[in-house]
Protein backbone atom coordinates (compact mmCIF):
# COMPACT_ATOMS: atom_id res chain seq x y z
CA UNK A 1 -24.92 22.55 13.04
CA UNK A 2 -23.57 23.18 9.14
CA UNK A 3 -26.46 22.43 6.45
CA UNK A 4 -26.19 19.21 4.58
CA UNK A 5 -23.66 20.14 2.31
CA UNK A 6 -20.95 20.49 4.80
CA UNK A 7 -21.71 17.08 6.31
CA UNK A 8 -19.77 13.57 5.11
CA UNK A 9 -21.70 11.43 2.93
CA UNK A 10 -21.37 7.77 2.98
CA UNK A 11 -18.58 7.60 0.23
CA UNK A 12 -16.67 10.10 2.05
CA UNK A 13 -17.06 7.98 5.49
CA UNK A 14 -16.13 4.56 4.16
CA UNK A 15 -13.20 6.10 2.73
CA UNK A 16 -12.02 7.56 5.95
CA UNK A 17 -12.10 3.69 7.28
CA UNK A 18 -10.50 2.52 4.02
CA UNK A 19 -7.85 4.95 3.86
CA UNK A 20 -6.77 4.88 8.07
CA UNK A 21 -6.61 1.57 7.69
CA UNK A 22 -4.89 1.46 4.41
CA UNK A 23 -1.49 2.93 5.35
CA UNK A 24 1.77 1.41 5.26
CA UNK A 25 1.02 -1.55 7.24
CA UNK A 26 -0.53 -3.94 4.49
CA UNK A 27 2.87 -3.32 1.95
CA UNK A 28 4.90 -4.92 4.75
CA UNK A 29 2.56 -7.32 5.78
CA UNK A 30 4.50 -10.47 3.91
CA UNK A 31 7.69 -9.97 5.77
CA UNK A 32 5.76 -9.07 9.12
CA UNK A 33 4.13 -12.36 9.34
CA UNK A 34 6.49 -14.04 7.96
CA UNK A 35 9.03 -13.05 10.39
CA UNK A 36 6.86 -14.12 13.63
CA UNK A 37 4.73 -17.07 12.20
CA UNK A 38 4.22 -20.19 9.38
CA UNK A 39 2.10 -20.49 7.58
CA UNK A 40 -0.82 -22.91 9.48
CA UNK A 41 -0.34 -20.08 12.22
CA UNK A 42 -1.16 -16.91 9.96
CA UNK A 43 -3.96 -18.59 9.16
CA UNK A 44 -5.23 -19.79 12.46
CA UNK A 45 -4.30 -15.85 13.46
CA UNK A 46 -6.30 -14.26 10.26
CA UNK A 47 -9.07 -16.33 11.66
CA UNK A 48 -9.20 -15.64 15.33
CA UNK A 49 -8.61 -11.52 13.89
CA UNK A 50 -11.11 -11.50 11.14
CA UNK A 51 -13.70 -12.88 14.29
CA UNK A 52 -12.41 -9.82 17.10
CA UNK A 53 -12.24 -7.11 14.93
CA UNK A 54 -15.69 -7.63 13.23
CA UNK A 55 -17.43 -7.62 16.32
CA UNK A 56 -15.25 -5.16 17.21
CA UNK A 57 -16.76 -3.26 13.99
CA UNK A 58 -20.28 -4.16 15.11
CA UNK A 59 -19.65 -3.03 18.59
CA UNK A 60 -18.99 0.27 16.69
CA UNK A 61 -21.66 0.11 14.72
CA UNK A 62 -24.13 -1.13 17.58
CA UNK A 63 -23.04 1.79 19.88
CA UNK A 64 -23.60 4.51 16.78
CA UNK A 65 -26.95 3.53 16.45
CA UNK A 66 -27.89 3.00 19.78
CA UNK A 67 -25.86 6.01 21.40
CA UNK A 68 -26.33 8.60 18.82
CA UNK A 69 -25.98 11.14 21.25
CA UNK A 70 -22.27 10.07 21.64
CA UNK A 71 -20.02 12.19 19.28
CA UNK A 72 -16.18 11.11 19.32
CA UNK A 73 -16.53 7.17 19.35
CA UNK A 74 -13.77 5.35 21.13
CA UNK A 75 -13.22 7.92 23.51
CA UNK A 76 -17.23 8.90 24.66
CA UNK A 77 -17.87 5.19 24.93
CA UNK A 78 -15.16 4.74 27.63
CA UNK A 79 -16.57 8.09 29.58
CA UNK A 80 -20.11 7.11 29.51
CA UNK A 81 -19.48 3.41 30.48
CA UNK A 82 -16.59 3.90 33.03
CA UNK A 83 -16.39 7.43 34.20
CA UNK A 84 -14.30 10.63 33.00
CA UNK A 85 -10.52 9.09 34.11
CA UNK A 86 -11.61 6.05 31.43
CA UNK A 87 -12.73 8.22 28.97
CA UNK A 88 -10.25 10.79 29.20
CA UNK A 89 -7.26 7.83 28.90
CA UNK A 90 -8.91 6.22 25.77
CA UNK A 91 -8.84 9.98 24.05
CA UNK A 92 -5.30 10.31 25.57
CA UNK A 93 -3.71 6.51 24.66
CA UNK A 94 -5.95 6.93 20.77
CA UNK A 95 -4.36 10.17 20.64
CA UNK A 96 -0.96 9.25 21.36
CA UNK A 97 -0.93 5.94 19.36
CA UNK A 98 -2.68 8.01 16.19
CA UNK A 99 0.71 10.26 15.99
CA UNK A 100 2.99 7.47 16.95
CA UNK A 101 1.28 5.59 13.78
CA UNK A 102 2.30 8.60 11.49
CA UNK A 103 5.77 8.76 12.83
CA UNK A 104 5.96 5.33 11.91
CA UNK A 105 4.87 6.21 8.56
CA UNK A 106 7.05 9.15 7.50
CA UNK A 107 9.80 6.83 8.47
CA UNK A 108 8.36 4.09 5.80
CA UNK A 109 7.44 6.63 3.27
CA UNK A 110 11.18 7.55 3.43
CA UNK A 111 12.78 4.40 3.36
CA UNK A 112 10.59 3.68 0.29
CA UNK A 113 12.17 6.54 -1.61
CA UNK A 114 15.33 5.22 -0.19
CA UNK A 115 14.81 3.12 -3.06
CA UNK A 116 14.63 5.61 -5.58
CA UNK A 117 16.88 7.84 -3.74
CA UNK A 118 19.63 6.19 -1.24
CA UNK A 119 20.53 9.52 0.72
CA UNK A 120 16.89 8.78 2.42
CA UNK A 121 18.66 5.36 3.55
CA UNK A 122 16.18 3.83 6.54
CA UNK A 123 14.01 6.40 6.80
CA UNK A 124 15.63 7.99 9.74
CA UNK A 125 19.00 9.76 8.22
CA UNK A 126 19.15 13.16 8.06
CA UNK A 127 17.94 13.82 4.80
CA UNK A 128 14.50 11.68 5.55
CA UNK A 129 13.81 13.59 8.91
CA UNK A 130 13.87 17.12 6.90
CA UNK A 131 12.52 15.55 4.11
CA UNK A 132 9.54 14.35 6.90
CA UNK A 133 9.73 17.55 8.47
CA UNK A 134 8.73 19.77 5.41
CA UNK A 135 6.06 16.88 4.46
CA UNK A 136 4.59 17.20 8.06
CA UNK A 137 4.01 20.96 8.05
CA UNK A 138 2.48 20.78 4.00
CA UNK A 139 -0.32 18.49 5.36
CA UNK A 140 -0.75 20.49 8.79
CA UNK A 141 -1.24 23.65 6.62
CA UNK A 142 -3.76 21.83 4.15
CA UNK A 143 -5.81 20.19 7.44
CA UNK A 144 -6.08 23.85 8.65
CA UNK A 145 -7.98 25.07 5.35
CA UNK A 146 -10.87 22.92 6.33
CA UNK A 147 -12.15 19.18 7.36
CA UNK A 148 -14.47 18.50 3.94
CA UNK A 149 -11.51 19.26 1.20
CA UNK A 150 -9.19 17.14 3.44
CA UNK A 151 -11.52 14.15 3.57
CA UNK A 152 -12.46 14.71 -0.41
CA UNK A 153 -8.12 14.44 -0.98
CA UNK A 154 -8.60 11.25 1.59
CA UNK A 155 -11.52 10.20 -0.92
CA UNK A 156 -9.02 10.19 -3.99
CA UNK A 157 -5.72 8.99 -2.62
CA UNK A 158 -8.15 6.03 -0.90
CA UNK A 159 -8.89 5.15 -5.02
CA UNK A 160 -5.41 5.69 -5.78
CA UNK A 161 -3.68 2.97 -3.40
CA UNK A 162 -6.36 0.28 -4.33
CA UNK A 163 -5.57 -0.03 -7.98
CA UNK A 164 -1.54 -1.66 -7.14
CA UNK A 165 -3.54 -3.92 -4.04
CA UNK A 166 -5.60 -5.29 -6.71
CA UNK A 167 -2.67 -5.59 -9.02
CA UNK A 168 -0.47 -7.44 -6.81
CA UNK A 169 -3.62 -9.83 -6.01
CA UNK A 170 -4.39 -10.77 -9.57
CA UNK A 171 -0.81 -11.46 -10.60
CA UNK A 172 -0.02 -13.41 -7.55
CA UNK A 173 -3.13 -15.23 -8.13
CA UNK A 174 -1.67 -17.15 -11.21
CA UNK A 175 1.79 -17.24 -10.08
CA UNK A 176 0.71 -18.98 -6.15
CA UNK A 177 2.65 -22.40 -6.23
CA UNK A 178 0.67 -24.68 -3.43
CA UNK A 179 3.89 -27.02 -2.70
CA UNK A 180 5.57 -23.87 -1.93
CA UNK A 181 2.45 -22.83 0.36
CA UNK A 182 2.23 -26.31 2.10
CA UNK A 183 5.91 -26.92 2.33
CA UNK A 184 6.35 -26.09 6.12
CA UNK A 185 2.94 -25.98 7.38
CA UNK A 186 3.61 -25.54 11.02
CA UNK A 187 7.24 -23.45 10.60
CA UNK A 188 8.86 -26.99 11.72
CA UNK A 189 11.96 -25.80 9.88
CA UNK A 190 12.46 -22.54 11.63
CA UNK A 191 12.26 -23.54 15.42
CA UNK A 192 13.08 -20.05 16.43
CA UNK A 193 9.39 -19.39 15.59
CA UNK A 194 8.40 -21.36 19.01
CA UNK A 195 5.33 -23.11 19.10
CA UNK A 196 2.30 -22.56 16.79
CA UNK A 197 0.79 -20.72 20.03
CA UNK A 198 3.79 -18.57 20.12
CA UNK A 199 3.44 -17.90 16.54
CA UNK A 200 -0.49 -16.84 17.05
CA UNK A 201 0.51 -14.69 20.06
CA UNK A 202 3.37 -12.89 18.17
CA UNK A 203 1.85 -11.93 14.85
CA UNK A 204 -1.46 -10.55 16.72
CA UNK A 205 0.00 -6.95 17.42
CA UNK A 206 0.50 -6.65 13.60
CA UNK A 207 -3.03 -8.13 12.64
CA UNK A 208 -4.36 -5.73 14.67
CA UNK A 209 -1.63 -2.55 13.58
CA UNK A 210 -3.22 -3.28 10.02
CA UNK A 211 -6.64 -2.68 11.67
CA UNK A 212 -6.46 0.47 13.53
CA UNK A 213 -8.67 3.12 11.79
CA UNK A 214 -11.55 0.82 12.11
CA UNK A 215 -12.98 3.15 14.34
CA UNK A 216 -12.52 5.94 11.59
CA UNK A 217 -16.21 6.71 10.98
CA UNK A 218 -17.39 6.59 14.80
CA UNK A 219 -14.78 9.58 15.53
CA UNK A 220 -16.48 11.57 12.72
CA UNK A 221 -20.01 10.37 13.86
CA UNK A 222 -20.72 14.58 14.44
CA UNK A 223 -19.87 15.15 10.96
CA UNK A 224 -21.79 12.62 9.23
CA UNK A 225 -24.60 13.75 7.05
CA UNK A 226 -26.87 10.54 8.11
CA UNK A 227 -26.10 8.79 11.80
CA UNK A 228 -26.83 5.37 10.16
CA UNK A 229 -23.89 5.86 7.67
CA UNK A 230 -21.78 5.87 10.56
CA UNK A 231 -22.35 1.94 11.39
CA UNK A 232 -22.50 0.79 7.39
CA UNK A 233 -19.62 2.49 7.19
CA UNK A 234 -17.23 0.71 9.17
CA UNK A 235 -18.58 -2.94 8.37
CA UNK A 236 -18.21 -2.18 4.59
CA UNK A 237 -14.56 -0.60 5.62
CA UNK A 238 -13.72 -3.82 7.66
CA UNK A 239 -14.99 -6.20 4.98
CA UNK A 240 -12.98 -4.74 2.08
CA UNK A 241 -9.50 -4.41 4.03
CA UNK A 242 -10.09 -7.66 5.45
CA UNK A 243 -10.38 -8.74 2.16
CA UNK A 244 -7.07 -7.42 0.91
CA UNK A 245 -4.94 -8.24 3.72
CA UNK A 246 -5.70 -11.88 3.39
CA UNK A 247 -4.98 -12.16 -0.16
CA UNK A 248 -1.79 -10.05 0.22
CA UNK A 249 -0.72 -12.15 3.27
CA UNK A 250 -1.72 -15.42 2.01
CA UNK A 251 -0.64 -15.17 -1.58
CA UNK A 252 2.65 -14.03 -0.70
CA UNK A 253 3.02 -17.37 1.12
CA UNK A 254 2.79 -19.14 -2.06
CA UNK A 255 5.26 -17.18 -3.91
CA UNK A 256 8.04 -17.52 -1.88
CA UNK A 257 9.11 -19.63 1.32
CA UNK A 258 8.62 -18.43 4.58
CA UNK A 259 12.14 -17.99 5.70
CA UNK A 260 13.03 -16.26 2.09
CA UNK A 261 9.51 -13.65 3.29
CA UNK A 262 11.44 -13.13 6.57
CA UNK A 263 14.33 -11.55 5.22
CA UNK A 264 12.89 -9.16 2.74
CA UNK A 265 13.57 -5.40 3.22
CA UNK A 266 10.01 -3.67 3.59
CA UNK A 267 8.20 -2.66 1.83
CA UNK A 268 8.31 -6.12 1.23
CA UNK A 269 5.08 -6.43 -1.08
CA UNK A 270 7.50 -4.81 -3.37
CA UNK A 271 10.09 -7.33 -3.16
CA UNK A 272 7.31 -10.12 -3.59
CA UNK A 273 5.77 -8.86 -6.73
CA UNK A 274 9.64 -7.83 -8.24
CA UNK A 275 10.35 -12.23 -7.75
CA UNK A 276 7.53 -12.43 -10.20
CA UNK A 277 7.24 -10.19 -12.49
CA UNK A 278 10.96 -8.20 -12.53
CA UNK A 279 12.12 -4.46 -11.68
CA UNK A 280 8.49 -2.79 -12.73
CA UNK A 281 6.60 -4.96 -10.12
CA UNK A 282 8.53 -3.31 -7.25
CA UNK A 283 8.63 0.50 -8.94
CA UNK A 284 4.69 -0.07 -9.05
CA UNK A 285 3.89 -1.22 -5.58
CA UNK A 286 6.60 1.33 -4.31
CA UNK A 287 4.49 4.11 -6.26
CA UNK A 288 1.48 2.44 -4.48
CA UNK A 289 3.00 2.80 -1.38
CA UNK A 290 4.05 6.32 -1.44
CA UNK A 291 -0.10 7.39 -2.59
CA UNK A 292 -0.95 5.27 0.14
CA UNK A 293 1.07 6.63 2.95
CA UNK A 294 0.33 10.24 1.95
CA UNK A 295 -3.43 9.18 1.83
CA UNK A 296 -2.67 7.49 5.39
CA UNK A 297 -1.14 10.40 7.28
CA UNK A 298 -4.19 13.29 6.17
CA UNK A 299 -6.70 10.92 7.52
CA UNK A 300 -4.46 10.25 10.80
CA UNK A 301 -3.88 13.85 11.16
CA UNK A 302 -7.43 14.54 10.82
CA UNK A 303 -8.25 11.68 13.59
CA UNK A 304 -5.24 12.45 15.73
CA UNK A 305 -7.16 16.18 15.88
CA UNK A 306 -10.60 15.33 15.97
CA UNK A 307 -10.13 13.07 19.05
CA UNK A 308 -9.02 15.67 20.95
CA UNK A 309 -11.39 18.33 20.24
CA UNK A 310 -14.37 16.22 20.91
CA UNK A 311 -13.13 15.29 24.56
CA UNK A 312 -12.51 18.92 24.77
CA UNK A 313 -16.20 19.84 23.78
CA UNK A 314 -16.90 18.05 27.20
CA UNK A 315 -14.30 19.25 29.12
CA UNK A 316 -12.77 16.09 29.11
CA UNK A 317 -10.04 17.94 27.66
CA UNK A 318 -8.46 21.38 28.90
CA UNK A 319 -10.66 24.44 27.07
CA UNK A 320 -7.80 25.74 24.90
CA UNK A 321 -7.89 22.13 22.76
CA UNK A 322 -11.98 23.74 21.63
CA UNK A 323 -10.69 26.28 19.65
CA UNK A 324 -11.70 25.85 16.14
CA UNK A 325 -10.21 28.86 13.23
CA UNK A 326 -12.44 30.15 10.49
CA UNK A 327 -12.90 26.89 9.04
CA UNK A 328 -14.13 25.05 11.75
CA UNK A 329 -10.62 22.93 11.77
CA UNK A 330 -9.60 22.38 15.61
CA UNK A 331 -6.47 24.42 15.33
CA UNK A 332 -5.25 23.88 18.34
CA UNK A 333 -5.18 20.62 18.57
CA UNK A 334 -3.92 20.05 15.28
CA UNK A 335 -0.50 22.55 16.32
CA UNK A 336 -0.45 20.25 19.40
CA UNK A 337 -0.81 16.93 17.92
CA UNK A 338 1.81 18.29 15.03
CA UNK A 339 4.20 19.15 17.56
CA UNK A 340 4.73 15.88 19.05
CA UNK A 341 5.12 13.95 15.79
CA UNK A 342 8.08 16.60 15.15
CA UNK A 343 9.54 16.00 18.43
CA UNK A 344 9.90 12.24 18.12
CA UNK A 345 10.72 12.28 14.09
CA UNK A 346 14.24 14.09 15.96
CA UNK A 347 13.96 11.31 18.20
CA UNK A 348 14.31 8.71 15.36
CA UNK A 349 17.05 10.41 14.16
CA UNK A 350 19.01 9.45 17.42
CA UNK A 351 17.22 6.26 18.56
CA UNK A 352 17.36 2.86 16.87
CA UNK A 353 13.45 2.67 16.64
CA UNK A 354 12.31 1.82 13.17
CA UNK A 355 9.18 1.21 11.73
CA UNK A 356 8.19 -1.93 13.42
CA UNK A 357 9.32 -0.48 16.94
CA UNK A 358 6.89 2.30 16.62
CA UNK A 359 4.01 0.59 14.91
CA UNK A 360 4.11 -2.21 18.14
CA UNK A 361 4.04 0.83 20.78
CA UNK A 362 1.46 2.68 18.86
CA UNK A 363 -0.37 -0.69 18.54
CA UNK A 364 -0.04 -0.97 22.64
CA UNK A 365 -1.55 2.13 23.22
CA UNK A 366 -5.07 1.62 21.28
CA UNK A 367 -5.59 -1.38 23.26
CA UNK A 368 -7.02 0.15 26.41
CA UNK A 369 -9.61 2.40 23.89
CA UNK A 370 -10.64 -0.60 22.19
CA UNK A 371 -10.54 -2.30 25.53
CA UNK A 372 -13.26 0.57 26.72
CA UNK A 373 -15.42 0.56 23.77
CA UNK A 374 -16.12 -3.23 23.62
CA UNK A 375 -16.88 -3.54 27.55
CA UNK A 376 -19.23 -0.49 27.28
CA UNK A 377 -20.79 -2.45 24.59
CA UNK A 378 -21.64 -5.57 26.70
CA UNK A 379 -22.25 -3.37 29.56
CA UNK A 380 -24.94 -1.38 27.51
CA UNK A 381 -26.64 -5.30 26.61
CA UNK A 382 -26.47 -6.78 30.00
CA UNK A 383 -28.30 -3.41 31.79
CA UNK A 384 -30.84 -4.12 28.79
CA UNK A 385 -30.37 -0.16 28.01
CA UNK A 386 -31.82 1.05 24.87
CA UNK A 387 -32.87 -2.48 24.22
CA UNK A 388 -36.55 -2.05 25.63
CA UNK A 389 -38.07 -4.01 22.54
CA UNK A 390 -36.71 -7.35 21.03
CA UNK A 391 -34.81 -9.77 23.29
CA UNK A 392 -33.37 -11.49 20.23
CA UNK A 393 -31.44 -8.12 19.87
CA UNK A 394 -29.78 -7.99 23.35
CA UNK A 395 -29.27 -11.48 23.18
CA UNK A 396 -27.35 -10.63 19.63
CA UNK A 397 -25.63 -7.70 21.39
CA UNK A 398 -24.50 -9.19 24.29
CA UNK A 399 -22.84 -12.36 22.38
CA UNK A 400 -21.24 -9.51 20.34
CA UNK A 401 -19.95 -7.80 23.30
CA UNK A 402 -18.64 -10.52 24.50
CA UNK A 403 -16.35 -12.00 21.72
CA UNK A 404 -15.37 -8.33 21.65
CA UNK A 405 -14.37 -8.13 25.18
CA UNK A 406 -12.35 -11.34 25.28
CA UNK A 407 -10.65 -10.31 21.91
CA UNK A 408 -9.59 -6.89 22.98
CA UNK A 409 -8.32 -9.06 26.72
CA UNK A 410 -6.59 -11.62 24.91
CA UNK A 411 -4.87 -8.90 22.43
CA UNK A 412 -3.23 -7.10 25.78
CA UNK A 413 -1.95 -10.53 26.90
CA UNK A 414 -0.24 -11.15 23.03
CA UNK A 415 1.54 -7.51 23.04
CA UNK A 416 3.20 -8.70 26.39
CA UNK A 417 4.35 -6.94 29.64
CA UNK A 418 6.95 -4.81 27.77
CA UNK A 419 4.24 -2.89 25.71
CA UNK A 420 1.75 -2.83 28.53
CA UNK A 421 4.74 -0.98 30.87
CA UNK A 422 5.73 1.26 27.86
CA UNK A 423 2.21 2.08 27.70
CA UNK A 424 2.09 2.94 31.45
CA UNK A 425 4.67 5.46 30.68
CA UNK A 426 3.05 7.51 28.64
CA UNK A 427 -0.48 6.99 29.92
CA UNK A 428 0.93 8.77 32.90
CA UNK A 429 1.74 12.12 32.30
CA UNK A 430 -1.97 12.54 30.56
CA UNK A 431 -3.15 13.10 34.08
CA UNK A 432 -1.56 17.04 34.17
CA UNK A 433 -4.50 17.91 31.39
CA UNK A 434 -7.21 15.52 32.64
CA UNK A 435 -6.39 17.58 35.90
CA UNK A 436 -6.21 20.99 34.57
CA UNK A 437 -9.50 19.84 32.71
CA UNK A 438 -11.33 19.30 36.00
CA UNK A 439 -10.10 22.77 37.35
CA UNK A 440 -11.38 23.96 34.76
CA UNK A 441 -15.00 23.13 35.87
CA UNK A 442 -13.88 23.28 39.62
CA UNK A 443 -14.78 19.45 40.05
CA UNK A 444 -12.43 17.10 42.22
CA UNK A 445 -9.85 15.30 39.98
CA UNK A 446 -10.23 11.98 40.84
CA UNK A 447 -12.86 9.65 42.21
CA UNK A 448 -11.75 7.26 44.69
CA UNK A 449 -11.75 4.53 42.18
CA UNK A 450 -9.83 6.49 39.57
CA UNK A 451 -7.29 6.94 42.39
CA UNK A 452 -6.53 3.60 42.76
CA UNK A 453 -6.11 3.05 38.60
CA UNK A 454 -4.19 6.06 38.56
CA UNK A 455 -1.64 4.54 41.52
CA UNK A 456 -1.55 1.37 39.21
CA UNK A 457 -0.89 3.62 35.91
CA UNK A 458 1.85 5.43 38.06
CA UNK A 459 3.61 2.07 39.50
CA UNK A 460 4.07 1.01 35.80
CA UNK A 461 5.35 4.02 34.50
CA UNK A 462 7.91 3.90 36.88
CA UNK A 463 8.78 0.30 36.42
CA UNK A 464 9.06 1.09 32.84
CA UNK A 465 11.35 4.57 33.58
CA UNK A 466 13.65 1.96 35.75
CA UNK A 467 13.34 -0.26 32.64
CA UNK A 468 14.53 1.75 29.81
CA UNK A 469 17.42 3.23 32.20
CA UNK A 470 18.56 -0.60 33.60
CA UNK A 471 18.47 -1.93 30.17
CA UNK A 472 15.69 -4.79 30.85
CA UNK A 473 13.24 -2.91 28.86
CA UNK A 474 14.16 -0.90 25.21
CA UNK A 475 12.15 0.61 22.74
């Protein structure tokens, strides 16, 4: 163990929740929703979201406390609770939809200077993918000189994007119009929305894109300089980016219709704020945005590698993902983890997946994790474990556990089939390190259990393979 002083205060912590959650998501959040849902349906959909994920922040908090011998959050919940195939495919799927997320975000951070600078186009010309390229490599090489000046540049840029939030609040404050607000309550006048269910169901993959990184502190918990921090730290996280993704959804709403929302180009918080104020509004919140996603992608790539390295520590992982270098930075799964969100920035380049394409798939694959983490929760209230004392706190627990479960099973119904069989796909190929892990400590791969939900993972992923080549499925 490092003395205090290498150890994440509280500040530091809360702004590692703040700033992965933070990223690029809440600038385009006025188109987003506007383009799936009216406005009675955002705000049946803020409601049912702002009740799963904070009991989805006080299962994280509940199992810190309670399970302080778990280091790696998400990911140890799902191996204590389920056995090692569960845990090893919540680090693998939180892995792979941490990268995905910053793919998604070099191709927004490039699109925004597409509006400074049209060569960047989309994100995904030429230009942006080198431009992404050389961006990548800068922040691997600053992640590699050590965890604590990373987190303090998190700590800053985390400042940095909140002053243009609170901005854009203020000013759309006084300008909100209610008879523009109230004008189609139920999205009467755009039929193509479906029903208000439909509506609820389709906007819930980007309430909850918004959200991921709420888990942020609990995948640090071995780093933290007090275990209780860990817990205050993501319920003071949630609150405050609850907060601002309310007001930036809601306000927006009053500003302009939803059918003139739906057609903005994102980042479309910049495009909101220009119809009020002029040209300087959208300069500013671009600005914002650019802090923001920079901010966004050093606290991804410091999740993306820490995930790994703790189910390593375990041999959850293959060995070679434990090596740390002089500054106690896991190398190699930072060079790993780097490596893929190269790859599929190329990709981009020859694929028609934008921004919203990526965020949905990398939203798909936390699901499972969260999934995990909220059932191990209940699991831990009904056994009464670690609740020897007061039976008004299991009783809390449980109820806790139990919203949380049905949340995270009703958010795998809203993503659909589609994202459930694209998941499949690339849950599958995980199994060639879980078994090379298990080698390693000459155990059996699989239980006879873990067979069976390997068969099932396998049977999707090739459904999905068929898919993509027939045409019935597309990324």
């Amino acid at each position: 163990m490092s003395d205090s002083s290498g150890k994440l205060k509280l500040g530091a912590l809360v702004a590692l929740v703040v700033g992965s959650m933070i990223g690029g998501g809440i600038f385009s959040l006025p188109q987003n929703m506007a383009a799936s849902a009216g406005v009675g349906a955002v705000l049946i959909g803020w409601a049912i979201t702002a009740v799963g994920m904070l009991t989805l922040a006080f299962v994280f908090q509940t199992l810190a406390n309670r399970k302080p011998d778990l280091d790696g959050g998400v990911y140890a919940y799902a191996k204590a609770g389920f056995g090692d195939y569960m845990g090893f495919s919540s680090a693998w799927g939180y892995w792979i939809s941490a990268w995905l997320g910053n793919v998604g975000y070099f191709v927004l951070l490039f699109s925004t200077l597409g509006y400074f600078f049209p060569v960047f186009g989309e994100g995904n010309t030429p230009a942006a993918i080198i431009g992404a390229s050389l961006l990548l490599w800068a922040v691997h090489f600053l992640v590699l000189r050590g965890i604590k000046e990373a987190a303090f540049i998190n700590l800053v840029t985390t400042v940095a994007k909140v002053v243009p939030l609170v901005l854009f609040a203020l000013i759309c404050l006084f300008a909100f119009k209610l008879d523009i607000f109230t004008a189609d309550i139920w999205g009467r006048g755009t039929p193509e929305l479906g029903s208000v269910m439909n509506q609820v169901r389709n906007m819930m993959l980007v309430t909850v894109w918004v959200f991921i990184g709420i888990e942020g502190a609990s995948i640090f918990s071995s780093r933290a300089e007090k275990r209780a921090d860990v817990g205050k730290a993501t319920v003071i996280g949630f609150v405050t980016v609850l907060l601002f993704l309310v007001l930036v959804n809601v306000l927006s709403l009053g500003i302009m219709t939803q059918p003139e929302l739906a057609k903005l180009q994102n980042p479309s918080m910049a495009a909101v704020l220009e119809h009020v104020v002029g040209h300087w509004g959208a300069v500013l919140i671009s600005v914002g945005l650019i802090i923001s996603l920079l901010g966004a992608l050093l606290s991804w790539v410091l999740l993306c590698a820490e995930i790994m390295f703790a189910a390593a520590k375990d041999h959850t992982m293959p060995a070679f993902l434990r090596r740390e270098n002089a500054n106690q930075v896991p190398a190699n799964a930072l060079w790993l983890t780097n490596a893929m969100v190269q790859v599929f920035l190329v990709i981009t380049l020859f694929s028609s997946s934008t921004y919203l394409s990526l965020i949905y798939l990398a939203t798909s694959m936390i699901l499972v994790p969260y999934l995990w983490s909220a059932a191990y929760a209940f699991l831990l209230a009904l056994r009464s474990e670690t609740h020897e004392q007061a039976l008004a706190e299991r009783k809390k627990d449980l109820i806790i556990g139990a919203i949380a479960l049905l949340y995270a099973i009703w958010l795998l119904y809203a993503g659909g089939v589609k994202y459930l069989l694209l998941s499949a796909l690339l849950y599958a190929p995980g199994a060639i390190l879980f078994a090379k892990a298990k080698r390693e400590v000459g155990q059996p791969i699989f239980t006879n259990v873990e067979k069976l939900i390997f068969a099932a993972v396998v049977l999707g992923a090739l459904v999905a393979a068929y898919g993509l080549y027939d045409g019935f499925l597309t990324l």
